[in-house]
N, C-alpha and C. Protein backbone atom coordinates (compact mmCIF):
# COMPACT_ATOMS: atom_id res chain seq x y z
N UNK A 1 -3.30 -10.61 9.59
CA UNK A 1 -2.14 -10.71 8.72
C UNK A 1 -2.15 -9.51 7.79
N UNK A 2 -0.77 -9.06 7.87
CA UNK A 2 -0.70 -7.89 6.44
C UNK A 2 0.23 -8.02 5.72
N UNK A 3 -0.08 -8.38 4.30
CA UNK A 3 0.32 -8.40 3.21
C UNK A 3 0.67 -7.37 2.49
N UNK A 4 2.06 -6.64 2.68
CA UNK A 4 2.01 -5.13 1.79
C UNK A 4 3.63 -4.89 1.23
N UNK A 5 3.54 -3.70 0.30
CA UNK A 5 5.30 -3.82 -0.16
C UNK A 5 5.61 -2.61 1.25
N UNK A 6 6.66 -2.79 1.24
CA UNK A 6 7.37 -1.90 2.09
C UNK A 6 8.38 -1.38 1.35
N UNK A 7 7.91 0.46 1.94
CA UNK A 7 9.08 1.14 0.93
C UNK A 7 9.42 2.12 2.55
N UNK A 8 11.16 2.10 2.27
CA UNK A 8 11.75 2.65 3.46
C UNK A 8 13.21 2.98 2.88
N UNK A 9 13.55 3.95 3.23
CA UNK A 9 14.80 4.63 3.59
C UNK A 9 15.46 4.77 5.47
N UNK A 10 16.72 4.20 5.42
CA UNK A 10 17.18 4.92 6.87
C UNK A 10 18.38 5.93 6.48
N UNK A 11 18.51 7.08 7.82
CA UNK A 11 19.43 7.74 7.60
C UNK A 11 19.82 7.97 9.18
N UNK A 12 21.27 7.60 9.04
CA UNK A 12 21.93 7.98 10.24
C UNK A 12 21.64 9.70 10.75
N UNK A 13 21.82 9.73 12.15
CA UNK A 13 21.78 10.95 12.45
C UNK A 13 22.77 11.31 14.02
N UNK A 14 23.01 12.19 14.35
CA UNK A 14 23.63 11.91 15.00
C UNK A 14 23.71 12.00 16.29
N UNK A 15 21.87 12.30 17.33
CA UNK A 15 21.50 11.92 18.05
C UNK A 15 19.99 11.75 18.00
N UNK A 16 19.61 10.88 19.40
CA UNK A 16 18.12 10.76 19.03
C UNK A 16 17.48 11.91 19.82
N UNK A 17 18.27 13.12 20.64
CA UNK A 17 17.46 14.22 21.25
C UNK A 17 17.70 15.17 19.70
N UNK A 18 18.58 15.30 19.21
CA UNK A 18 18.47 16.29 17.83
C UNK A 18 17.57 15.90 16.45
N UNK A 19 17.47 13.98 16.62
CA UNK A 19 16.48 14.19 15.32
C UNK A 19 14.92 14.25 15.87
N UNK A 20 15.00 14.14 17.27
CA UNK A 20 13.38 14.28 17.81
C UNK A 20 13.03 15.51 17.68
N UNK A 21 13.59 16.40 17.91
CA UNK A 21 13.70 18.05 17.97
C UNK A 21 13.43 18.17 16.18
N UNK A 22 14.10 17.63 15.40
CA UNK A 22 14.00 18.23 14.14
C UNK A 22 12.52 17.50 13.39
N UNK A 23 12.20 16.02 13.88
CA UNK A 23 11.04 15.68 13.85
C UNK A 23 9.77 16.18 14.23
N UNK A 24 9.62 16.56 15.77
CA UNK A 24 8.68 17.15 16.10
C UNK A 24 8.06 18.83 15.30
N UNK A 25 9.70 19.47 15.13
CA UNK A 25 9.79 20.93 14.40
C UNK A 25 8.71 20.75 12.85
N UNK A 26 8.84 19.55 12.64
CA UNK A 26 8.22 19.21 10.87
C UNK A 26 7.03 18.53 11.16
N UNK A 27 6.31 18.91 11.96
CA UNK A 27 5.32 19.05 12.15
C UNK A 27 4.35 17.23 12.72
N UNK A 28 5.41 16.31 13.39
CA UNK A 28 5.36 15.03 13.40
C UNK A 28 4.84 15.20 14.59
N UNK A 29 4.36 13.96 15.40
CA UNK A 29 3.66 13.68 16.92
C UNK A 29 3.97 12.56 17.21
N UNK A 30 4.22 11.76 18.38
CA UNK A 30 4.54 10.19 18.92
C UNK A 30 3.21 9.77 18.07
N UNK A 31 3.20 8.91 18.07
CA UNK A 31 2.30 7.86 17.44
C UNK A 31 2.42 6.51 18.37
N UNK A 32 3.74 6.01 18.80
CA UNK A 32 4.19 4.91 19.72
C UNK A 32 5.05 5.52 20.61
N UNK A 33 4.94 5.77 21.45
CA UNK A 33 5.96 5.74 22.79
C UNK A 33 7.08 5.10 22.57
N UNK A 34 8.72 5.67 22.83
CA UNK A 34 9.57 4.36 22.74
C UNK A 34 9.19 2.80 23.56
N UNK A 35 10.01 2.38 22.89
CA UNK A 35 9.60 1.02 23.15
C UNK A 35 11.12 0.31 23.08
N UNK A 36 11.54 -0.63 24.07
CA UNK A 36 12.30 -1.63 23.86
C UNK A 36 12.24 -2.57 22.90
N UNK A 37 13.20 -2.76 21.31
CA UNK A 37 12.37 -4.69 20.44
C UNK A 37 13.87 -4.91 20.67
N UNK A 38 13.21 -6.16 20.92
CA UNK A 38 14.06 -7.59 20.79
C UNK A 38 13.71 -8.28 19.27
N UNK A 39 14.43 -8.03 18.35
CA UNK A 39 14.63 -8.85 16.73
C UNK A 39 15.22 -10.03 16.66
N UNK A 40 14.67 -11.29 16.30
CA UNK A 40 15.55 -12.01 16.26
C UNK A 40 15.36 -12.65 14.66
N UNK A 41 16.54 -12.58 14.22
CA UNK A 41 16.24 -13.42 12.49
C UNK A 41 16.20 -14.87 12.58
N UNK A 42 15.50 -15.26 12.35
CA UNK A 42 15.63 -17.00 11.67
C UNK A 42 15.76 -17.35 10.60
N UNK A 43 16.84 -18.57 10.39
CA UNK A 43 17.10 -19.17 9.10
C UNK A 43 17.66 -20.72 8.83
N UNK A 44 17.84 -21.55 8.05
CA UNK A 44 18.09 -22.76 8.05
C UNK A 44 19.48 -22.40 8.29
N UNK A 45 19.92 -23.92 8.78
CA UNK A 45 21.39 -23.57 9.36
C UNK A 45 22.20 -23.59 8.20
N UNK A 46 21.94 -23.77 7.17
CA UNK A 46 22.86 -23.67 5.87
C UNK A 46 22.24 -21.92 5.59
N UNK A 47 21.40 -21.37 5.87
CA UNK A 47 21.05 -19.65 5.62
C UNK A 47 20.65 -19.27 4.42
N UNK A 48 20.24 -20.26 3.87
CA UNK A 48 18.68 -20.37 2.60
C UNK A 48 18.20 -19.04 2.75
N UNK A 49 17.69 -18.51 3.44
CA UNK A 49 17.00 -17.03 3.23
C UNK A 49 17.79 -16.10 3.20
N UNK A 50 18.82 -15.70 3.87
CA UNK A 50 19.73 -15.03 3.79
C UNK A 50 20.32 -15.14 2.92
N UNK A 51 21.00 -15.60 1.74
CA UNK A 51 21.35 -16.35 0.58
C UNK A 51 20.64 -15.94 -0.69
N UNK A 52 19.15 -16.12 -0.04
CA UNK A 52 18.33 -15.30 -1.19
C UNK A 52 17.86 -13.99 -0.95
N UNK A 53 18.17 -12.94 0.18
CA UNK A 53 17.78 -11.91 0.71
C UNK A 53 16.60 -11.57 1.04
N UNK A 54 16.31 -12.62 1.89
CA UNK A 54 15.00 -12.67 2.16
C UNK A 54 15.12 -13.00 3.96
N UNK A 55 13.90 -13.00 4.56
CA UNK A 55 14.68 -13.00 5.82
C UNK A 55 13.12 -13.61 6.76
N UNK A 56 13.29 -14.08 7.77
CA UNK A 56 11.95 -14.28 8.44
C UNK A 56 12.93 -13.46 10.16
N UNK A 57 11.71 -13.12 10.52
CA UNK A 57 12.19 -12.24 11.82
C UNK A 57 10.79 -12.01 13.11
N UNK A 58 11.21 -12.44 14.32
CA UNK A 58 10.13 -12.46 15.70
C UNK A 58 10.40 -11.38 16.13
N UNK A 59 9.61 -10.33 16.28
CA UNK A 59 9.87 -9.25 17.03
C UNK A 59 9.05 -9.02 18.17
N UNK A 60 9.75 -8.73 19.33
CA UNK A 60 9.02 -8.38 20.85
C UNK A 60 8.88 -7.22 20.88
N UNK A 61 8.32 -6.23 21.01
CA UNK A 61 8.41 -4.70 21.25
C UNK A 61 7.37 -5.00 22.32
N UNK A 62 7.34 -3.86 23.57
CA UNK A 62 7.27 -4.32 24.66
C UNK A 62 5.91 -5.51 24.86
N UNK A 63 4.76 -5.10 25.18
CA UNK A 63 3.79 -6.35 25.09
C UNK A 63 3.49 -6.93 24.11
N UNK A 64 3.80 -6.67 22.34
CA UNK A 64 3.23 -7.29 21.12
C UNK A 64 4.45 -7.99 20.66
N UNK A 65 4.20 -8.98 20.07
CA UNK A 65 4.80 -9.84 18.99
C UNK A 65 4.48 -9.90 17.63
N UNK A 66 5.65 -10.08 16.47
CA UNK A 66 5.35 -9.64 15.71
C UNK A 66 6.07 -10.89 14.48
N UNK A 67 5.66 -11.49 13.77
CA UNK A 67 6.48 -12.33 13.23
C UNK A 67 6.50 -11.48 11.18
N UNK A 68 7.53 -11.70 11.22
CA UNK A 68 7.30 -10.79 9.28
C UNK A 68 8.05 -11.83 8.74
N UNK A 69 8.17 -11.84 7.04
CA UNK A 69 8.56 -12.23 6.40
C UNK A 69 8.75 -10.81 5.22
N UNK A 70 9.84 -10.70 5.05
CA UNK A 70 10.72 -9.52 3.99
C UNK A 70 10.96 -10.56 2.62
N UNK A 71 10.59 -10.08 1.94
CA UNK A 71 11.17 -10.95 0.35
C UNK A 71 11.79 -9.55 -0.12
N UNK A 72 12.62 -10.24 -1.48
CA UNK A 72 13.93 -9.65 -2.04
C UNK A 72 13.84 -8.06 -2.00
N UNK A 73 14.43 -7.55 -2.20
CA UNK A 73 14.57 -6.00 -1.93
C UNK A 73 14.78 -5.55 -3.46
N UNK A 74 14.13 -4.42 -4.16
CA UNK A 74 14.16 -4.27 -5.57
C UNK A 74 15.27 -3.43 -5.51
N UNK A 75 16.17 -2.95 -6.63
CA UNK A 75 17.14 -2.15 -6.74
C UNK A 75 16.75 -0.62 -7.11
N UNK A 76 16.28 -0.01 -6.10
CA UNK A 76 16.02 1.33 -6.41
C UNK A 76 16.46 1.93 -5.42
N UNK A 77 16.47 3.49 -5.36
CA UNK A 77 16.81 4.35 -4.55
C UNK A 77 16.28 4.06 -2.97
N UNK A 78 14.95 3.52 -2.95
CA UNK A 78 14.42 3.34 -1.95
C UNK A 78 14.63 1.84 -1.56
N UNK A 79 14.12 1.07 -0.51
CA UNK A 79 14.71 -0.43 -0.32
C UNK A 79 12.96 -0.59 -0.79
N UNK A 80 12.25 -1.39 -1.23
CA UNK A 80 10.96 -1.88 -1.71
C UNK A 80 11.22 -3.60 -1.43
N UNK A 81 10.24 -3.75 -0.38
CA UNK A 81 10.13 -5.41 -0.76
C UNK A 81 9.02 -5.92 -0.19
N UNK A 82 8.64 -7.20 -0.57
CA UNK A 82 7.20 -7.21 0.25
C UNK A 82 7.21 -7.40 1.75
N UNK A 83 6.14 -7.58 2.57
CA UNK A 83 6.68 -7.26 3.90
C UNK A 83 5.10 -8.73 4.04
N UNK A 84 5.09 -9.06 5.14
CA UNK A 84 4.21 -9.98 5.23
C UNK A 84 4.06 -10.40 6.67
N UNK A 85 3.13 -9.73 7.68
CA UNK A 85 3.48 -9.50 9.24
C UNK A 85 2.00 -10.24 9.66
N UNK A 86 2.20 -10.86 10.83
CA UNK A 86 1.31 -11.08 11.82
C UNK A 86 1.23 -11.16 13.37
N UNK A 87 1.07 -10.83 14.00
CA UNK A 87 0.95 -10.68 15.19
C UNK A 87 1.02 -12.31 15.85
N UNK A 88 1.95 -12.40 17.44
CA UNK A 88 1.75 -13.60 17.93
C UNK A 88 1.46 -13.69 19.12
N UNK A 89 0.32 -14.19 19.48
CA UNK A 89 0.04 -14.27 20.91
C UNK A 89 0.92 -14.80 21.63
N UNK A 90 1.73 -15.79 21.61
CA UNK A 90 2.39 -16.30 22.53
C UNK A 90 3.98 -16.71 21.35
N UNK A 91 4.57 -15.71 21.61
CA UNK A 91 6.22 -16.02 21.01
C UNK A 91 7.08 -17.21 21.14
N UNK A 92 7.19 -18.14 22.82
CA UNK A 92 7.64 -18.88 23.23
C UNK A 92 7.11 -20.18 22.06
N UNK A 93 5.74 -20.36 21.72
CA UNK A 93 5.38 -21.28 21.16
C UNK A 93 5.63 -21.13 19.33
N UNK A 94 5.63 -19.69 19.18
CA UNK A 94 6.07 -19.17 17.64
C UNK A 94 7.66 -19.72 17.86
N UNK A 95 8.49 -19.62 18.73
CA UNK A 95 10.22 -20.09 18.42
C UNK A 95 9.90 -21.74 18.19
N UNK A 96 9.42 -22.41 19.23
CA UNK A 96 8.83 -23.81 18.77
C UNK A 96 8.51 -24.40 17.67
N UNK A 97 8.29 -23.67 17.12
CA UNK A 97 7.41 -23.83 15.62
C UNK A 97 8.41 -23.85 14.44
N UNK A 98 9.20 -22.60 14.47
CA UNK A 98 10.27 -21.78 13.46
C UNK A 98 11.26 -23.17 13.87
N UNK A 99 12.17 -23.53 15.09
CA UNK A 99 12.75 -24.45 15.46
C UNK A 99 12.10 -26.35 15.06
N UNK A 100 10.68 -26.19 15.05
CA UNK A 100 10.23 -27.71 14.45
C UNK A 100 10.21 -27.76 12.85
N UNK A 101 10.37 -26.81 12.55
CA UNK A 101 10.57 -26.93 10.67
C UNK A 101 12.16 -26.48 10.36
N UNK A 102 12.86 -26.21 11.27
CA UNK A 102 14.24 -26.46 10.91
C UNK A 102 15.11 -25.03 10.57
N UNK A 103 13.80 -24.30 11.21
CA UNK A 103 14.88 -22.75 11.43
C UNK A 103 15.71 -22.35 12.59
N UNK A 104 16.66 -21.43 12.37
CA UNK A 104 17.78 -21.41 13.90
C UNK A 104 17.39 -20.29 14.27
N UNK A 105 17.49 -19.32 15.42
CA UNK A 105 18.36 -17.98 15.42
C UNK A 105 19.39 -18.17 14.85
N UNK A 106 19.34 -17.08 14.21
CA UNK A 106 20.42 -16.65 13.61
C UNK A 106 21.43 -15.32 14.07
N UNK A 107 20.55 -14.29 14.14
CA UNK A 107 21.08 -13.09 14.83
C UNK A 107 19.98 -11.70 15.43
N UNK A 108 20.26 -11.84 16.88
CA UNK A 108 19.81 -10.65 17.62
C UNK A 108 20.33 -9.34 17.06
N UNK A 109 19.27 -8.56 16.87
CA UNK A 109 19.30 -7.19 17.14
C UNK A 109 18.36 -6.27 18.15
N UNK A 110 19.01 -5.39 18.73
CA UNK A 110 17.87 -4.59 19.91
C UNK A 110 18.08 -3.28 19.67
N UNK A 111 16.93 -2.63 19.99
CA UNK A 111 16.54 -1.09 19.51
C UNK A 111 15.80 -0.64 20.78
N UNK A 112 15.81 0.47 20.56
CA UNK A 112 14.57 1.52 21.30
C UNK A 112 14.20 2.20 20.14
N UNK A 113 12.78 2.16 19.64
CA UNK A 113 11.73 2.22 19.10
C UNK A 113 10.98 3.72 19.02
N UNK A 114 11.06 4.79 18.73
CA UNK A 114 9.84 5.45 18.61
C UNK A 114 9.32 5.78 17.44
N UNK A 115 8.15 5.68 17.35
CA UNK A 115 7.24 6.08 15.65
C UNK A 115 6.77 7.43 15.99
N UNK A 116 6.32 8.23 14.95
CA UNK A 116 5.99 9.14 14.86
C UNK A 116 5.21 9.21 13.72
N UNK A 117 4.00 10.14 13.37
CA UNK A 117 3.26 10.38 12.46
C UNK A 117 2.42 11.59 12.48
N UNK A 118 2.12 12.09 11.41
CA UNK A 118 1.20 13.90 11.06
C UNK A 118 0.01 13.15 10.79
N UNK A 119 -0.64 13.93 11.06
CA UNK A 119 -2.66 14.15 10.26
C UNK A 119 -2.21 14.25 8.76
N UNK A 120 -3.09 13.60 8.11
CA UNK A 120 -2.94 13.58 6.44
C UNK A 120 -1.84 13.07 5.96
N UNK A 121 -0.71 12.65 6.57
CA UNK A 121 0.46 11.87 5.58
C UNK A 121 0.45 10.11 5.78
N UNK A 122 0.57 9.88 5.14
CA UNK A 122 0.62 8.20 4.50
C UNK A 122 1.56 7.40 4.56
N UNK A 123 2.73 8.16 5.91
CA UNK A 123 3.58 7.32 5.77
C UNK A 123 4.49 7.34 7.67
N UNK A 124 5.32 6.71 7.87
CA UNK A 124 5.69 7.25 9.69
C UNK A 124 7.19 7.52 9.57
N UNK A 125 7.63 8.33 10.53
CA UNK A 125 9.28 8.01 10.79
C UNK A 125 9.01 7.57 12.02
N UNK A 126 10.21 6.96 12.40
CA UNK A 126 10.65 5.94 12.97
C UNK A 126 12.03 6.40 13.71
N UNK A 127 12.56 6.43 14.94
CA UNK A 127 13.43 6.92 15.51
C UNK A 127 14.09 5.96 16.12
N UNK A 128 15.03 5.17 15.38
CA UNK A 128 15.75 4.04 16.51
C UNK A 128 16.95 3.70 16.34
N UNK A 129 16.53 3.62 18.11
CA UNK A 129 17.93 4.12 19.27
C UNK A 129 18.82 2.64 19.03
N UNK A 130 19.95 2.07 18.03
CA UNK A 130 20.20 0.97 18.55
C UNK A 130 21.87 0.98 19.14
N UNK A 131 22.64 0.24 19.39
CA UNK A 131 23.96 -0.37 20.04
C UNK A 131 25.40 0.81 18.83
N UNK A 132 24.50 0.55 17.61
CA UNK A 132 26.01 0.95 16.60
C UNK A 132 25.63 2.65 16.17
N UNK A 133 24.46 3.35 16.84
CA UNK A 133 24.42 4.40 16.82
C UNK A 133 22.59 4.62 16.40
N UNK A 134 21.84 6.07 15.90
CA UNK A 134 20.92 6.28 15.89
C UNK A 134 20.49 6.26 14.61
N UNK A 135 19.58 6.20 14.00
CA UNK A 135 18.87 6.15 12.90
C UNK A 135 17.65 6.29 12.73
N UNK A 136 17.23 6.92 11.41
CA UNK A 136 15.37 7.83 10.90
C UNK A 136 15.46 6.16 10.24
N UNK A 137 13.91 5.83 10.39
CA UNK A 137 13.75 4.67 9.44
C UNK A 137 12.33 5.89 8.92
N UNK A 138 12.54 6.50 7.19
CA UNK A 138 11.44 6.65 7.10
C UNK A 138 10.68 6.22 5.71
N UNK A 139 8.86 5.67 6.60
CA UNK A 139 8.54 4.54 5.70
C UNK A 139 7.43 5.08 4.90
N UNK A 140 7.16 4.77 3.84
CA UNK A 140 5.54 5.75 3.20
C UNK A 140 5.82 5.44 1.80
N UNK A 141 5.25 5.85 0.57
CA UNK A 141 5.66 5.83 -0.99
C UNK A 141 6.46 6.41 -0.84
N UNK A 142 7.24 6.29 -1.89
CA UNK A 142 8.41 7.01 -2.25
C UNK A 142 8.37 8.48 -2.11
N UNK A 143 7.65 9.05 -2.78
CA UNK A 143 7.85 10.64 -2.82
C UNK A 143 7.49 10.93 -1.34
N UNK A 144 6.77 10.57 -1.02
CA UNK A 144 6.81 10.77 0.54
C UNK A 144 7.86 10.88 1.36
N UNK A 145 8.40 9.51 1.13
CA UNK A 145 9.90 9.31 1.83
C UNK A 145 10.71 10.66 1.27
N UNK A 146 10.72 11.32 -0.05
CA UNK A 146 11.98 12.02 -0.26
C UNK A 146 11.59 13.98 0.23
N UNK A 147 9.93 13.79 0.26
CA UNK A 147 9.65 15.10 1.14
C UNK A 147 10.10 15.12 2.20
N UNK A 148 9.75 14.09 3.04
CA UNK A 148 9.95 13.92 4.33
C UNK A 148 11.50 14.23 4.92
N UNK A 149 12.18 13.80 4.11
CA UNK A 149 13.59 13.39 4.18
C UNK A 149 14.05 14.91 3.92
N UNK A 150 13.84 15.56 2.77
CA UNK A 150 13.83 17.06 2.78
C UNK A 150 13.52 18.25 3.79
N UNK A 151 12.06 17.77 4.59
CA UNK A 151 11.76 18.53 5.14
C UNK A 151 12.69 18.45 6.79
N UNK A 152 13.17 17.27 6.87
CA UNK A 152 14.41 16.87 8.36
C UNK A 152 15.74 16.70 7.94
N UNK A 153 15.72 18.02 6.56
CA UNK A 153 17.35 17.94 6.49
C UNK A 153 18.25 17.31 5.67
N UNK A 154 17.87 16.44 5.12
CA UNK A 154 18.56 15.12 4.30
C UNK A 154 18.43 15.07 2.83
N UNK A 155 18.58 14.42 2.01
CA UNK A 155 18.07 14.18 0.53
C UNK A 155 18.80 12.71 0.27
N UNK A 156 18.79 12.17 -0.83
CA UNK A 156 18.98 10.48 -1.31
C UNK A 156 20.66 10.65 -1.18
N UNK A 157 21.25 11.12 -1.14
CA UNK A 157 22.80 10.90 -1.15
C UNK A 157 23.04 10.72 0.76
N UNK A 158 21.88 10.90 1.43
CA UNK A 158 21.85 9.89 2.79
C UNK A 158 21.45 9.02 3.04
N UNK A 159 20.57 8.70 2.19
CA UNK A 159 20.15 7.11 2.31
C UNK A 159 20.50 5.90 2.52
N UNK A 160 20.53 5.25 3.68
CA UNK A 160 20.46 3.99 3.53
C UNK A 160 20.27 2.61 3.34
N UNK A 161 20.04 1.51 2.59
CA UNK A 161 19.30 0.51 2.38
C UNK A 161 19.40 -0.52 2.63
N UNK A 162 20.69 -0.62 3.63
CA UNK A 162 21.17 -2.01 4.27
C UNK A 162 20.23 -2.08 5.45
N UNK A 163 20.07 -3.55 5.38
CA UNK A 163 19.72 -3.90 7.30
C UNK A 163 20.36 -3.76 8.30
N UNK A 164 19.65 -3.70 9.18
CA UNK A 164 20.56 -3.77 10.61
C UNK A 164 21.88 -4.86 10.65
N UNK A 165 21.18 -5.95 10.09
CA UNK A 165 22.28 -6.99 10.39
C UNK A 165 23.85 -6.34 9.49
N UNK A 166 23.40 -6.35 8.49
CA UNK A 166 23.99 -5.44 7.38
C UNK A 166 25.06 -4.68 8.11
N UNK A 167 24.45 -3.26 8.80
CA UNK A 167 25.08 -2.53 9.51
C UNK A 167 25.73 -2.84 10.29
N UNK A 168 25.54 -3.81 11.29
CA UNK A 168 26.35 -4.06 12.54
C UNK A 168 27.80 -4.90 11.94
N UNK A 169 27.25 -5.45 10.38
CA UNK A 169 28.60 -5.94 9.63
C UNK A 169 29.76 -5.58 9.62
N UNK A 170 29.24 -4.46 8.79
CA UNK A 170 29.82 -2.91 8.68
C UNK A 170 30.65 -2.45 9.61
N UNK A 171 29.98 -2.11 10.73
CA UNK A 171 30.07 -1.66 11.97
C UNK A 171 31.47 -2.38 12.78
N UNK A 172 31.17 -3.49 13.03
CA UNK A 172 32.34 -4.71 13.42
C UNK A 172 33.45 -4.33 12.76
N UNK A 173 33.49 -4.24 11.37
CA UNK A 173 34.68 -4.37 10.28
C UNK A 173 35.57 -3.45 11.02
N UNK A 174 34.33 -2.50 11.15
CA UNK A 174 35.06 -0.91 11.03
C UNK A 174 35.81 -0.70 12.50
N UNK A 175 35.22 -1.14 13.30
CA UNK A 175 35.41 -0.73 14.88
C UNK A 175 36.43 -2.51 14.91
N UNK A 176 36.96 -3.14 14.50
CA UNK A 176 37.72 -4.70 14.49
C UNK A 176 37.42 -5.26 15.53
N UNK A 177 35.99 -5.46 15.27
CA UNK A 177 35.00 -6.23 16.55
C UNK A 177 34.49 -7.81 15.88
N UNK A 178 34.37 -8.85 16.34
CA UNK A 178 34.30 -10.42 16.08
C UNK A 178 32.24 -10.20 15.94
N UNK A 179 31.79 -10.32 15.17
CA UNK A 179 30.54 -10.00 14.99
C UNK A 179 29.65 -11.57 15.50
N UNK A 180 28.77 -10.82 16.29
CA UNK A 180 27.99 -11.51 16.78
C UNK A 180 26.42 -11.51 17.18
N UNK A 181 25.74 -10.52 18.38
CA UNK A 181 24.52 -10.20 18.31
C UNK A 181 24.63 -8.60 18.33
N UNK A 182 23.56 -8.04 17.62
CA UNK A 182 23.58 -6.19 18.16
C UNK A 182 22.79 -6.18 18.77
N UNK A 183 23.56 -6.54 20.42
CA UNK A 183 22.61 -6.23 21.64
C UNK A 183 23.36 -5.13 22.31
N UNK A 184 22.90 -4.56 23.62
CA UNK A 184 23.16 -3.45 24.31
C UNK A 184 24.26 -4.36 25.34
């Protein structure tokens, strides 16, 4: 189990062969191979967590499972919230579980996945490929995040701090689509 805050910025970009190119250029390396995740959020069917911005979420990325818990997000430049992850051997029996105490799916999201990381920095970007377009998730302390973000081009007036679900909101509004899962 890991117990830690999570500090992250995303920034749209506007492909994943141009921000790999500008990633690798800044001196980054795979760390994870892409990867296919399957996200799925859970919540009471009245949406108690969502409500309080908080969220519980099963993630498949290709052979690991991953179950987190996100609490509230602080109001700063960066998104900060605690993050609270454990690994699940067997997922089928983790939905069992989430479903016997009275949580639903709520909403799919799917990505293609790649991490990336340097020798000596303390923090990863993150390259993912999803349905409503591409995005840097990059995660580390803060000042980290805003070197990083400097050194591939960007600064805080790109930042983004919504979730995926968030986005695909967005996304729907914008494109006058009936919102449902962000699958492929």
């Amino acid at each position: 189990m890991l117990v830690s805050s999570e500090i992250e910025v995303k920034i749209a970009v506007e492909s994943a062969r141009s921000a790999r190119k500008a990633i690798l250029a800044a001196g980054f390396t795979v760390h994870v191979p892409r990867v296919f995740e399957a996200n799925v959020i859970w919540d009471t069917p009245q949406q108690t967590l969502r409500s309080s911005s908080r969220l519980i979420r099963l993630r498949e990325a290709g052979k690991t499972s991953t179950l987190t818990f996100k609490g509230r997000s602080a109001d700063t430049m960066h998104k900060i919230r605690e993050e609270v992850e454990t690994t699940v051997a067997r997922p089928l029996a983790m939905q069992r579980i989430l479903s016997e105490v009275g949580l639903r799916p709520m909403f799919r999201y799917e990505k293609y996945r790649t991490e990336f990381s340097a020798a000596g920095n303390r923090g990863l970007v993150l390259l993912d490929e999803t349905p409503i377009g591409t995005f840097l998730e990059i995660e580390g302390p803060a000042r980290w995040i805003d070197r990083t973000a400097r050194a591939l081009g960007f600064g805080p007036d790109d930042y983004i701090l919504l979730s995926y679900g968030a986005l695909y909101a967005a996304w729907c509004r914008e494109h006058s689509v009936e919102p449902s899962n962000m699958t492929f």
